[in-house]
N, C-alpha and C. Protein backbone atom coordinates (compact mmCIF):
# COMPACT_ATOMS: atom_id res chain seq x y z
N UNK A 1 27.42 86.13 79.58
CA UNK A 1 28.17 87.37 79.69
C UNK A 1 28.16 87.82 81.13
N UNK A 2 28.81 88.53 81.58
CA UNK A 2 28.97 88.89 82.80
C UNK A 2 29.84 90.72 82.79
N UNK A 3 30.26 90.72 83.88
CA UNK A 3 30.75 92.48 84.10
C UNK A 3 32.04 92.36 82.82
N UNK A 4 32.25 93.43 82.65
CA UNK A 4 33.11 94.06 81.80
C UNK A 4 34.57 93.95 82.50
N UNK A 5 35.88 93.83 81.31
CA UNK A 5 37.02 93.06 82.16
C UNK A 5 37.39 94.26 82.42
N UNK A 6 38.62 94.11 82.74
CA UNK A 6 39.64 95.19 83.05
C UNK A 6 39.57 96.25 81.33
N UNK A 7 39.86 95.33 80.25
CA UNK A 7 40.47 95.69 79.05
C UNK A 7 38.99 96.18 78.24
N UNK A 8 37.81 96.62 78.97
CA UNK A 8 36.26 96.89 78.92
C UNK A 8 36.27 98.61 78.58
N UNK A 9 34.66 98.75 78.08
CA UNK A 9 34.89 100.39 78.50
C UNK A 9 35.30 101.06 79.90
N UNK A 10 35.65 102.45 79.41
CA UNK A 10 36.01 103.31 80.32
C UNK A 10 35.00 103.12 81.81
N UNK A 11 35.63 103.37 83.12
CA UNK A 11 34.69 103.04 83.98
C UNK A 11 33.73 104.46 84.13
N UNK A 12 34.12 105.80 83.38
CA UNK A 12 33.18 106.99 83.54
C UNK A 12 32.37 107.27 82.33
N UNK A 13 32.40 105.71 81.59
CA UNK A 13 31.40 105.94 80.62
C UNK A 13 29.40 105.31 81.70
N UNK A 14 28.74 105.67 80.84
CA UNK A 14 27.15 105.65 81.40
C UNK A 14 27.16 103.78 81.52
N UNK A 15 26.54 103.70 82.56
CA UNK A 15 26.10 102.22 82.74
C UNK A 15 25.50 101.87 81.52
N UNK A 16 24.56 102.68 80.51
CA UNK A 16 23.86 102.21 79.40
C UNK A 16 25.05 102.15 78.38
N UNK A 17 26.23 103.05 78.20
CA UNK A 17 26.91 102.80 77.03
C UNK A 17 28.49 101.62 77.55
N UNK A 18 28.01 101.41 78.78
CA UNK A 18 29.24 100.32 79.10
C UNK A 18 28.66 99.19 79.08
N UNK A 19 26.92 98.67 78.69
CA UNK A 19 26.35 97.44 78.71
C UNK A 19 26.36 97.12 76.76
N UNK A 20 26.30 98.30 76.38
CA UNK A 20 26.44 98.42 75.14
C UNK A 20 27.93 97.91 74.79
N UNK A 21 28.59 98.08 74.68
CA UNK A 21 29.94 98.40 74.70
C UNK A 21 30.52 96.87 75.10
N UNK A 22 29.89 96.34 76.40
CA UNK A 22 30.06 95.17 76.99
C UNK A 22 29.18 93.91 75.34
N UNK A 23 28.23 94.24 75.46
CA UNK A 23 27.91 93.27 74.43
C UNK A 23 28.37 93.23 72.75
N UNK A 24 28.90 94.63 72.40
CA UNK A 24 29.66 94.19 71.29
C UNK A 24 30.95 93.58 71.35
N UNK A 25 31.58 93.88 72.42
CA UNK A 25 32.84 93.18 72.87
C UNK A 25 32.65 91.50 72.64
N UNK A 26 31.70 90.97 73.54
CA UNK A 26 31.09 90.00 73.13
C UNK A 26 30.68 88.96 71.64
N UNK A 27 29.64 90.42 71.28
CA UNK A 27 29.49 89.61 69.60
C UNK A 27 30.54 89.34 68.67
N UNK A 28 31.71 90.36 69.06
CA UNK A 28 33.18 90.64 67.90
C UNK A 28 33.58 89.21 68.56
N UNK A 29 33.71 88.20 69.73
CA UNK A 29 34.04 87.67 69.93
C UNK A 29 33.95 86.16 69.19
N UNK A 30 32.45 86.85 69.10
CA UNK A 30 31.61 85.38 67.72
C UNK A 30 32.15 85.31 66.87
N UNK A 31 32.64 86.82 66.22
CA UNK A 31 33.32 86.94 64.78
C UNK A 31 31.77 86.94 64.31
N UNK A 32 31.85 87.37 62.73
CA UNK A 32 30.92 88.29 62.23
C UNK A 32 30.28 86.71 61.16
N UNK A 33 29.39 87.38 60.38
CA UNK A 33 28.11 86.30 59.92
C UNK A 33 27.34 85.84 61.27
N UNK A 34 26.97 86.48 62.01
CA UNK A 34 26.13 86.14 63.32
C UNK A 34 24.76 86.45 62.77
N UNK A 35 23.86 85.71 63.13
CA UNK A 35 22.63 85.77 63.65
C UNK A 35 22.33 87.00 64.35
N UNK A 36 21.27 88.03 64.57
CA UNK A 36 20.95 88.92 65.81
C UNK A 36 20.75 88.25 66.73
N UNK A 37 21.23 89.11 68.24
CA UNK A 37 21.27 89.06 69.39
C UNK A 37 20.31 89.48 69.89
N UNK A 38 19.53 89.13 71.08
CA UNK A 38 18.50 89.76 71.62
C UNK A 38 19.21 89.79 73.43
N UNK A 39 19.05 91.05 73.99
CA UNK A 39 19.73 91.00 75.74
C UNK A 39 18.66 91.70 76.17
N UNK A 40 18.02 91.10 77.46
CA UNK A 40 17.82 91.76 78.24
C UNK A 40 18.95 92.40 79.20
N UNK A 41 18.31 93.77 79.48
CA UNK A 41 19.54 94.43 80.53
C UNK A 41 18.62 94.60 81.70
N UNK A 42 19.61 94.41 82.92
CA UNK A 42 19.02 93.84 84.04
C UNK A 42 19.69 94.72 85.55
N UNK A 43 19.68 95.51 86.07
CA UNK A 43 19.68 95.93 87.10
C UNK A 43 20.66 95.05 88.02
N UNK A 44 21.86 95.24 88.28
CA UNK A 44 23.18 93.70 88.80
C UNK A 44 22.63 94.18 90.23
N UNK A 45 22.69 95.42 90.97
CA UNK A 45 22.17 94.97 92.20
C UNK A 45 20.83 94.31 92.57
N UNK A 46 20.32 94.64 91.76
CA UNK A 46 18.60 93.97 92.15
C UNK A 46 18.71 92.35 91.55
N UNK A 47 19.51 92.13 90.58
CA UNK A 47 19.95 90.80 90.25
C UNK A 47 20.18 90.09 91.43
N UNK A 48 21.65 90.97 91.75
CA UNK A 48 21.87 90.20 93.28
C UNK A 48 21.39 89.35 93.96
N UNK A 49 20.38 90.84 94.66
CA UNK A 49 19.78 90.79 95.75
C UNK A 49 18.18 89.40 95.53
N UNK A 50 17.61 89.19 94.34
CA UNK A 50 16.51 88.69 93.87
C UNK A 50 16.82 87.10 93.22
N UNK A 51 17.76 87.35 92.55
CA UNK A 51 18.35 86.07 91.89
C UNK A 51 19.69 85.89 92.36
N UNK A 52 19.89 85.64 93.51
CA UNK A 52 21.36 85.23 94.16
C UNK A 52 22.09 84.16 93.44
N UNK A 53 21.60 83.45 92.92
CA UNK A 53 22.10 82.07 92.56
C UNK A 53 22.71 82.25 90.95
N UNK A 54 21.33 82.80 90.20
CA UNK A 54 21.68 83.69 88.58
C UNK A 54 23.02 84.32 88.91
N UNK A 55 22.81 85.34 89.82
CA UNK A 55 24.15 86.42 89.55
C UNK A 55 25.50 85.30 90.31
N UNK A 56 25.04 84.28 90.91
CA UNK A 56 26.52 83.59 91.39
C UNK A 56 26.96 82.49 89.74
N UNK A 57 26.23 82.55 89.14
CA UNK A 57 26.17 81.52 87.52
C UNK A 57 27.09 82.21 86.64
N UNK A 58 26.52 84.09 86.77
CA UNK A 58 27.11 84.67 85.87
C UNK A 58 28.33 85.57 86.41
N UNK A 59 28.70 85.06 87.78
CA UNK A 59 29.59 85.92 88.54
C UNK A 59 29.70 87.28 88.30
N UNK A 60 28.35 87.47 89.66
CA UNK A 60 27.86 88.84 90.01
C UNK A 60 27.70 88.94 91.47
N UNK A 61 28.30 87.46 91.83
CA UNK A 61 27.97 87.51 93.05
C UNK A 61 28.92 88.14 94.26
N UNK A 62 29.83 88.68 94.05
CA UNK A 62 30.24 89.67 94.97
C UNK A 62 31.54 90.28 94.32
N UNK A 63 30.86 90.54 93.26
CA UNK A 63 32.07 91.48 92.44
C UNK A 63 31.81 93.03 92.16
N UNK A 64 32.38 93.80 93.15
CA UNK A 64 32.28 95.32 93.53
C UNK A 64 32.17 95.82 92.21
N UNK A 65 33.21 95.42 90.97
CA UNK A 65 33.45 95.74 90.14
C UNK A 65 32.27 95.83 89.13
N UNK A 66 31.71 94.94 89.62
CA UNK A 66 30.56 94.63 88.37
C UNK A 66 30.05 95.74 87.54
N UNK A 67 29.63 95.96 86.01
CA UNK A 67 28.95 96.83 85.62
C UNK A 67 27.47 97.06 86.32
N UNK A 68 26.90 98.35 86.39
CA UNK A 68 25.70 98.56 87.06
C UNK A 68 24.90 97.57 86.51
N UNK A 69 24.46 97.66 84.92
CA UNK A 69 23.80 96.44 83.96
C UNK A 69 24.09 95.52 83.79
N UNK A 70 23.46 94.47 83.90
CA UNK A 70 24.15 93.21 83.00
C UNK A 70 23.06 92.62 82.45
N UNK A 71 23.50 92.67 80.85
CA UNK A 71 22.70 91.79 80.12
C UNK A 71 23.03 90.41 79.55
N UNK A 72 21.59 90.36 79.62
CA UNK A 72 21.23 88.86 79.74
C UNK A 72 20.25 88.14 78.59
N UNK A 73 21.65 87.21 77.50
CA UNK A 73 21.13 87.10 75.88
C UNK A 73 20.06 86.30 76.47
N UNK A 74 19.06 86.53 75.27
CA UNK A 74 17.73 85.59 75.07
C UNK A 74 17.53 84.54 74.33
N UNK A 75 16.45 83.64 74.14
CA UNK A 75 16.88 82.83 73.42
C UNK A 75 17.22 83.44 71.46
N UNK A 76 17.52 82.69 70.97
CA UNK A 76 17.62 83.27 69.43
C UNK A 76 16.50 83.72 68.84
N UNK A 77 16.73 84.68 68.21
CA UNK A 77 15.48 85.20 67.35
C UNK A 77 15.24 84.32 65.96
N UNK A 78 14.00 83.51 65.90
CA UNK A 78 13.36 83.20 64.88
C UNK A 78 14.29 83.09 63.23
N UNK A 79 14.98 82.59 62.90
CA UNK A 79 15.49 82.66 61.76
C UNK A 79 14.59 82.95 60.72
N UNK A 80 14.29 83.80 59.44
CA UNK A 80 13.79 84.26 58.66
C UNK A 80 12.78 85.52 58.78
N UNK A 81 11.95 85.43 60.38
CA UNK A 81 11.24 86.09 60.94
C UNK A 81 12.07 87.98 60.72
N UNK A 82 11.40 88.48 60.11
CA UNK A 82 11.84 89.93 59.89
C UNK A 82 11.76 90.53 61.10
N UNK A 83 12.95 91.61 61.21
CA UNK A 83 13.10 91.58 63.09
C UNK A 83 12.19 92.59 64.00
N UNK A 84 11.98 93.44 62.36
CA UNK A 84 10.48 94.29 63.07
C UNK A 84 9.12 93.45 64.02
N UNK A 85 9.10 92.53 62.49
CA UNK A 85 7.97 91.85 63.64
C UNK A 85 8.34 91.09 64.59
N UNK A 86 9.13 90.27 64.50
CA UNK A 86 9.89 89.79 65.91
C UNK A 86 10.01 90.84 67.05
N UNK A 87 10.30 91.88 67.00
CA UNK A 87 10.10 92.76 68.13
C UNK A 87 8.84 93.27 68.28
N UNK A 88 8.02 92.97 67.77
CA UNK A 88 6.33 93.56 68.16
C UNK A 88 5.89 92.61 68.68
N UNK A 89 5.98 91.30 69.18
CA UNK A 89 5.85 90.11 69.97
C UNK A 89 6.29 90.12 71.43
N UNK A 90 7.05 91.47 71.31
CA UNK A 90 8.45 90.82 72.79
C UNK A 90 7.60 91.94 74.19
N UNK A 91 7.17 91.33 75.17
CA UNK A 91 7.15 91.88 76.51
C UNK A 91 8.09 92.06 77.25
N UNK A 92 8.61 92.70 78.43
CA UNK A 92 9.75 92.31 78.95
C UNK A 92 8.64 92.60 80.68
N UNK A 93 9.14 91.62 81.45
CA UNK A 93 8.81 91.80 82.50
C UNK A 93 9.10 92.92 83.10
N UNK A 94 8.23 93.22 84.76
CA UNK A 94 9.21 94.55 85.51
C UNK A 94 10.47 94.43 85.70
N UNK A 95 11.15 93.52 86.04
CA UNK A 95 12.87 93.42 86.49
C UNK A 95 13.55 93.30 85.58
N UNK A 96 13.08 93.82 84.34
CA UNK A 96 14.02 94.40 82.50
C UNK A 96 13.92 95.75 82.91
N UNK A 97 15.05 96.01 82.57
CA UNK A 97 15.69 97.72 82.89
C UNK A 97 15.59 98.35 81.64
N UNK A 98 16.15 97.20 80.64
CA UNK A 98 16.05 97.92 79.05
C UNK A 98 16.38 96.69 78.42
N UNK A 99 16.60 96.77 77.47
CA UNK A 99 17.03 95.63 76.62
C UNK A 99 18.09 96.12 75.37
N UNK A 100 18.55 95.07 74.45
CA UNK A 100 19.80 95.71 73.57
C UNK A 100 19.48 94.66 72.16
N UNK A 101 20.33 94.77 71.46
CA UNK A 101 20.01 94.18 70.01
C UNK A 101 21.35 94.35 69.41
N UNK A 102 21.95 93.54 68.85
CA UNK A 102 22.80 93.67 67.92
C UNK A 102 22.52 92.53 66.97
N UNK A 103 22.89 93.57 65.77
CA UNK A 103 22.65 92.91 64.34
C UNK A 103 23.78 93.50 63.01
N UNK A 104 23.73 92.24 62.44
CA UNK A 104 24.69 92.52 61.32
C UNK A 104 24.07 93.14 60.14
N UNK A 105 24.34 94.29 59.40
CA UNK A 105 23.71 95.00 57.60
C UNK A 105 24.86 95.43 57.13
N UNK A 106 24.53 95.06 55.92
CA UNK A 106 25.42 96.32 54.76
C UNK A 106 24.84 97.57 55.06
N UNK A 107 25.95 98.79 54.81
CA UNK A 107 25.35 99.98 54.52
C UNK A 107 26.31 100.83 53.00
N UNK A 108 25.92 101.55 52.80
CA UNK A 108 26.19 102.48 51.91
C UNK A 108 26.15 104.12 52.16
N UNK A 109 27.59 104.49 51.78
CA UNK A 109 27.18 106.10 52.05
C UNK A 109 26.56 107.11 51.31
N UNK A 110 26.01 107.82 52.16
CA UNK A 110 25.45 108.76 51.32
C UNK A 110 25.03 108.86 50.06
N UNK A 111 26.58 108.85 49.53
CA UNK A 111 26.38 109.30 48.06
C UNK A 111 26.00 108.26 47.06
N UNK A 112 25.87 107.25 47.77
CA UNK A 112 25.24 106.02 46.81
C UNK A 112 23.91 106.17 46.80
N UNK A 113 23.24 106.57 47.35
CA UNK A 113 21.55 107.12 47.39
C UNK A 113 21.42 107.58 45.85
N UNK A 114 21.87 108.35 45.08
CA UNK A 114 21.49 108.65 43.83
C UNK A 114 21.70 107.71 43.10
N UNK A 115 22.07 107.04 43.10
CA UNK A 115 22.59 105.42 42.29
C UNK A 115 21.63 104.63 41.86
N UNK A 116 20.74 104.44 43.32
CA UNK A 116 20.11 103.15 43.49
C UNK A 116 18.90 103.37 42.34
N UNK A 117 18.99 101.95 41.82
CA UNK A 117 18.05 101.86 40.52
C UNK A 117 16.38 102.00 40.87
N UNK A 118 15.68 102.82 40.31
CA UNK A 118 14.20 102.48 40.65
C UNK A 118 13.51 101.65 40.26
N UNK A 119 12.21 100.86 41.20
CA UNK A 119 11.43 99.91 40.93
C UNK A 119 11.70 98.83 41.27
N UNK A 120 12.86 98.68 42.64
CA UNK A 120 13.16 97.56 43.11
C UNK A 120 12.48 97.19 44.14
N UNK A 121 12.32 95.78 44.45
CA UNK A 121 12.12 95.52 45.38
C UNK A 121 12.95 95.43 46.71
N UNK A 122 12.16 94.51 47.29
CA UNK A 122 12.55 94.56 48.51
C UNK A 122 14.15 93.63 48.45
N UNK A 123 13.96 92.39 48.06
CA UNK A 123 14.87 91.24 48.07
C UNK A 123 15.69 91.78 46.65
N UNK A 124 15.59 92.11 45.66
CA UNK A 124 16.87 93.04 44.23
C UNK A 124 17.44 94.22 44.50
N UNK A 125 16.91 94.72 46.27
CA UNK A 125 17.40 96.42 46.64
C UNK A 125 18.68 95.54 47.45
N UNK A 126 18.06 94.52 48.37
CA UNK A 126 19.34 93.87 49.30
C UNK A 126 20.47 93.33 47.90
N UNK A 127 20.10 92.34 46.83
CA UNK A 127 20.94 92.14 46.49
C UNK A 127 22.03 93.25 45.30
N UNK A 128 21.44 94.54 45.27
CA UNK A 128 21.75 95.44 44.97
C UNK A 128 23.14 96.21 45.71
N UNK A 129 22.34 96.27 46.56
CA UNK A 129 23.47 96.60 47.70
C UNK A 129 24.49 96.10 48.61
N UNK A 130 24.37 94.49 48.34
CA UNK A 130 25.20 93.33 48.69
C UNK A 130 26.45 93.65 47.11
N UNK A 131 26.13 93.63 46.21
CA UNK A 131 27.17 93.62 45.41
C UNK A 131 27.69 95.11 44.82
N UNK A 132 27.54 96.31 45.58
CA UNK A 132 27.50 97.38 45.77
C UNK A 132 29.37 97.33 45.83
N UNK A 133 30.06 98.16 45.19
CA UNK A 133 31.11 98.80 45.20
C UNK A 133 31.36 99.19 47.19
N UNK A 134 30.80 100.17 47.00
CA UNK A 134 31.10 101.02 48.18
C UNK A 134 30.89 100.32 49.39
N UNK A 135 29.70 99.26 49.07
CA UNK A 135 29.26 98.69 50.77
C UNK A 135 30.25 98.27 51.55
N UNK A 136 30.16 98.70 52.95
CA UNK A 136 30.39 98.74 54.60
C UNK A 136 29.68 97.46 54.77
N UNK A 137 30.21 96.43 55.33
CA UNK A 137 29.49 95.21 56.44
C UNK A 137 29.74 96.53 58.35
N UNK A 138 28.47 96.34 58.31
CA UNK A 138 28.82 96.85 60.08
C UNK A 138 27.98 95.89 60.52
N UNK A 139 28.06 95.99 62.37
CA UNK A 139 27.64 95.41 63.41
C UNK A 139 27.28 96.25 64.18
N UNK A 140 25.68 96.70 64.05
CA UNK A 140 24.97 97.58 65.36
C UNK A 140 24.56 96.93 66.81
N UNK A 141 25.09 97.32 67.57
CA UNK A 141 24.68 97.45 68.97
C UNK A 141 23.57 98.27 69.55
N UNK A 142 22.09 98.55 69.60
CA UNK A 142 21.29 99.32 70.22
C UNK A 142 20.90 98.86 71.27
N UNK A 143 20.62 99.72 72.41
CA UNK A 143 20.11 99.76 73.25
C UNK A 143 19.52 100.68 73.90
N UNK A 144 18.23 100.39 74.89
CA UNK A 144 17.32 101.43 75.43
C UNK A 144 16.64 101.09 76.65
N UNK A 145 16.70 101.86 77.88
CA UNK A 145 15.85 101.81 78.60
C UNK A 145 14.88 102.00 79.03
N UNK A 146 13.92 101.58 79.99
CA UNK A 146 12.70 102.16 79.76
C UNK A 146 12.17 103.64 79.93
N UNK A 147 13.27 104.39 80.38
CA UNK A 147 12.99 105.67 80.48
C UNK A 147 12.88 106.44 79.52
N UNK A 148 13.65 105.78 78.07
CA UNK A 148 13.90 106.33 77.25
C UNK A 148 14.95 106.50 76.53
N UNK A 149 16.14 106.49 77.76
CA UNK A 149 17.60 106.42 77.24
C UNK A 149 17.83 105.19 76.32
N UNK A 150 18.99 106.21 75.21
CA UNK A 150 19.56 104.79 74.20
C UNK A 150 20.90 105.07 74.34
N UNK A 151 21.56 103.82 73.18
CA UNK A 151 22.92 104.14 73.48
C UNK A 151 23.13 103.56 72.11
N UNK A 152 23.92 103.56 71.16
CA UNK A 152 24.60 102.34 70.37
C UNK A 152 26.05 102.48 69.66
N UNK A 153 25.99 101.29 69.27
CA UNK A 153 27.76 101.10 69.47
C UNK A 153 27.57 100.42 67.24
N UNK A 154 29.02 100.92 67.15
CA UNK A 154 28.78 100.70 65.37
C UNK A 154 30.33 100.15 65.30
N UNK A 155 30.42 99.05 64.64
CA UNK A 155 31.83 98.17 64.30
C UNK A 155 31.83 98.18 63.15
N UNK A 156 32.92 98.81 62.04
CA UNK A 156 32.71 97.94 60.58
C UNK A 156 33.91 97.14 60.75
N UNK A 157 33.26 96.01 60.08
CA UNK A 157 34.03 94.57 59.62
C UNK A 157 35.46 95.08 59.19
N UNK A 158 35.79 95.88 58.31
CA UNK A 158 37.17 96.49 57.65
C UNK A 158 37.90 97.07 58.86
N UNK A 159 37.02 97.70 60.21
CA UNK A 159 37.73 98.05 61.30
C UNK A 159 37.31 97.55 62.55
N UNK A 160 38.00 95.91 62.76
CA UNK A 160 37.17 95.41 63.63
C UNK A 160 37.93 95.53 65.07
N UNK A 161 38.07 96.79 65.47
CA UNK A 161 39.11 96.39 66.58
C UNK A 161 38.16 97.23 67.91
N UNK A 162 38.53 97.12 69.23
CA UNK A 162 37.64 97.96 69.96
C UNK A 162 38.47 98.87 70.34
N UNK A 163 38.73 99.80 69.73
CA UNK A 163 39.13 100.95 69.33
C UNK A 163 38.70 102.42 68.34
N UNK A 164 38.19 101.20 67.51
CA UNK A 164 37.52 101.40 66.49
C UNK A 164 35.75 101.58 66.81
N UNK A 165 35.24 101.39 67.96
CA UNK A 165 34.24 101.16 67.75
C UNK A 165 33.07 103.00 67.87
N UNK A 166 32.00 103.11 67.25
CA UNK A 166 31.75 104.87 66.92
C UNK A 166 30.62 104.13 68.56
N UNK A 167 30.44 105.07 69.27
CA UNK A 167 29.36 105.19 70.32
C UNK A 167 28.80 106.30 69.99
N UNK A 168 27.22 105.78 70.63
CA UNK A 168 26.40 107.41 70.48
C UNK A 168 24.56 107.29 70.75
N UNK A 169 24.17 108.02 71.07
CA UNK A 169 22.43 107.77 71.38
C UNK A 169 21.83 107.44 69.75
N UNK A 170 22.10 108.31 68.79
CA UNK A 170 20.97 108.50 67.78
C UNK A 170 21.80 107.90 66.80
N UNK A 171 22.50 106.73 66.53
CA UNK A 171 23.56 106.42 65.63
C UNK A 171 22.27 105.55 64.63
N UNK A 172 21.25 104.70 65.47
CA UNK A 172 20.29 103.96 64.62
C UNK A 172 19.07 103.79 65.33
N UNK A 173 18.51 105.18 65.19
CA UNK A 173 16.97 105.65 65.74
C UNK A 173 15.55 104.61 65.24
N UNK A 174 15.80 104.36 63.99
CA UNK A 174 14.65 103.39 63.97
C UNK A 174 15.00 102.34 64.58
N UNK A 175 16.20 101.33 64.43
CA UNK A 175 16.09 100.14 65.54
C UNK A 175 15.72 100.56 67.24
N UNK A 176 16.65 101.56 67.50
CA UNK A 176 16.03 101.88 68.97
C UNK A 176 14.49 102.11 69.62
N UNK A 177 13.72 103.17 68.40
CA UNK A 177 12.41 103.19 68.65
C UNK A 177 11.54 101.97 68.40
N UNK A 178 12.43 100.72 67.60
CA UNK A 178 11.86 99.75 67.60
C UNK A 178 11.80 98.97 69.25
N UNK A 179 12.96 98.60 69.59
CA UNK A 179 13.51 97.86 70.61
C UNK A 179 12.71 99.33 72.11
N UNK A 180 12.55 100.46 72.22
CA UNK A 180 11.56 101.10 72.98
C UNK A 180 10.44 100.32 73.08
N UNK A 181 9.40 100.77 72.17
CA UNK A 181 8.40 100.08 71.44
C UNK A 181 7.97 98.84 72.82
N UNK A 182 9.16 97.87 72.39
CA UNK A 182 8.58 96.81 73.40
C UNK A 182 8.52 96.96 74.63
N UNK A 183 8.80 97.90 75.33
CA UNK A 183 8.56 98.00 76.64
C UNK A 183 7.15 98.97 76.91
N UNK A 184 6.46 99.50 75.98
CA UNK A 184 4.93 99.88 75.80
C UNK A 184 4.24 98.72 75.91
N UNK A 185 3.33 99.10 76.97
CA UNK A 185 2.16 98.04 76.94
C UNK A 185 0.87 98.35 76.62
């Protein structure tokens, strides 16, 4: 991945919600049944200036334009590995600014909460809600820096266009305080 095109977010949106924004652009590109994503987000001038050769790979190397961030996917996350604990494993060095996550779930609104049958488990609640009337396939985008700032970006499958896409800090607070989390040492 590299800077955001012309046809990218707005250029007076926040460096954190245009790296966001930049990587769902990206994942919609996979088309959906994806695997989670894991990015480090990375500081493009200090990229530059530190990894000259990286940012000439991912052409950063003298593009004014560039987004402030650029993240940078990791290898794949663990297939089966539940992603909580997969993220209680993850360090990020000093020259990680923040990092991002996108992942594919069903959801359900609201009003399906009174529905749901009691005494399920864990694996008869998913397939509960996999054959659910109402269920939404979305695609979350979170991200956070180490200061604290988040950002995330929400696609449903039924509206997959980037137009369509909802931005916002608190859209999915437990993944974010998860993906925080790892930058505590």
């Amino acid at each position: 991945m590299s800077n955001v095109s012309s046809s990218g977010p707005p250029m007076a949106a926040s460096p954190l919600t245009r790296a966001v924004l930049e990587i769902d652009e990206y994942a919609s590109g996979l088309g959906w049944d994806q695997p989670a994503r894991l990015f480090a987000l990375v500081d493009t001038a200090q990229l530059r200036a530190q990894e000259p050769s990286l940012a000439a790979q991912l052409g950063l190397d003298d593009d004014a334009e560039a987004a402030p961030l650029t993240p940078i996917e990791q290898d794949e996350i663990p297939p089966g590995k539940p992603l909580d604990e997969f993220l209680a494993t993850i360090a990020w060095p000093d020259a990680v600014a923040g990092c991002a996550l996108t992942v594919e779930r069903l959801m359900l609104p609201p009003s399906a909460e009174t529905s749901v049958p009691e005494g399920l488990d864990e694996e008869a609640l998913a397939r509960w809600v996999a054959e659910h009337p109402d269920r939404k396939e979305v695609r979350m985008t979170v991200a956070v820096l180490r200061d604290g700032t988040r950002e995330s970006a929400l696609r449903l499958r039924e509206k997959d266009t980037s137009t369509e896409v909802l931005t916002g800090a608190d859209l999915v607070p437990g993944l974010a305080e998860a993906l925080a989390a790892t930058f505590e040492a």
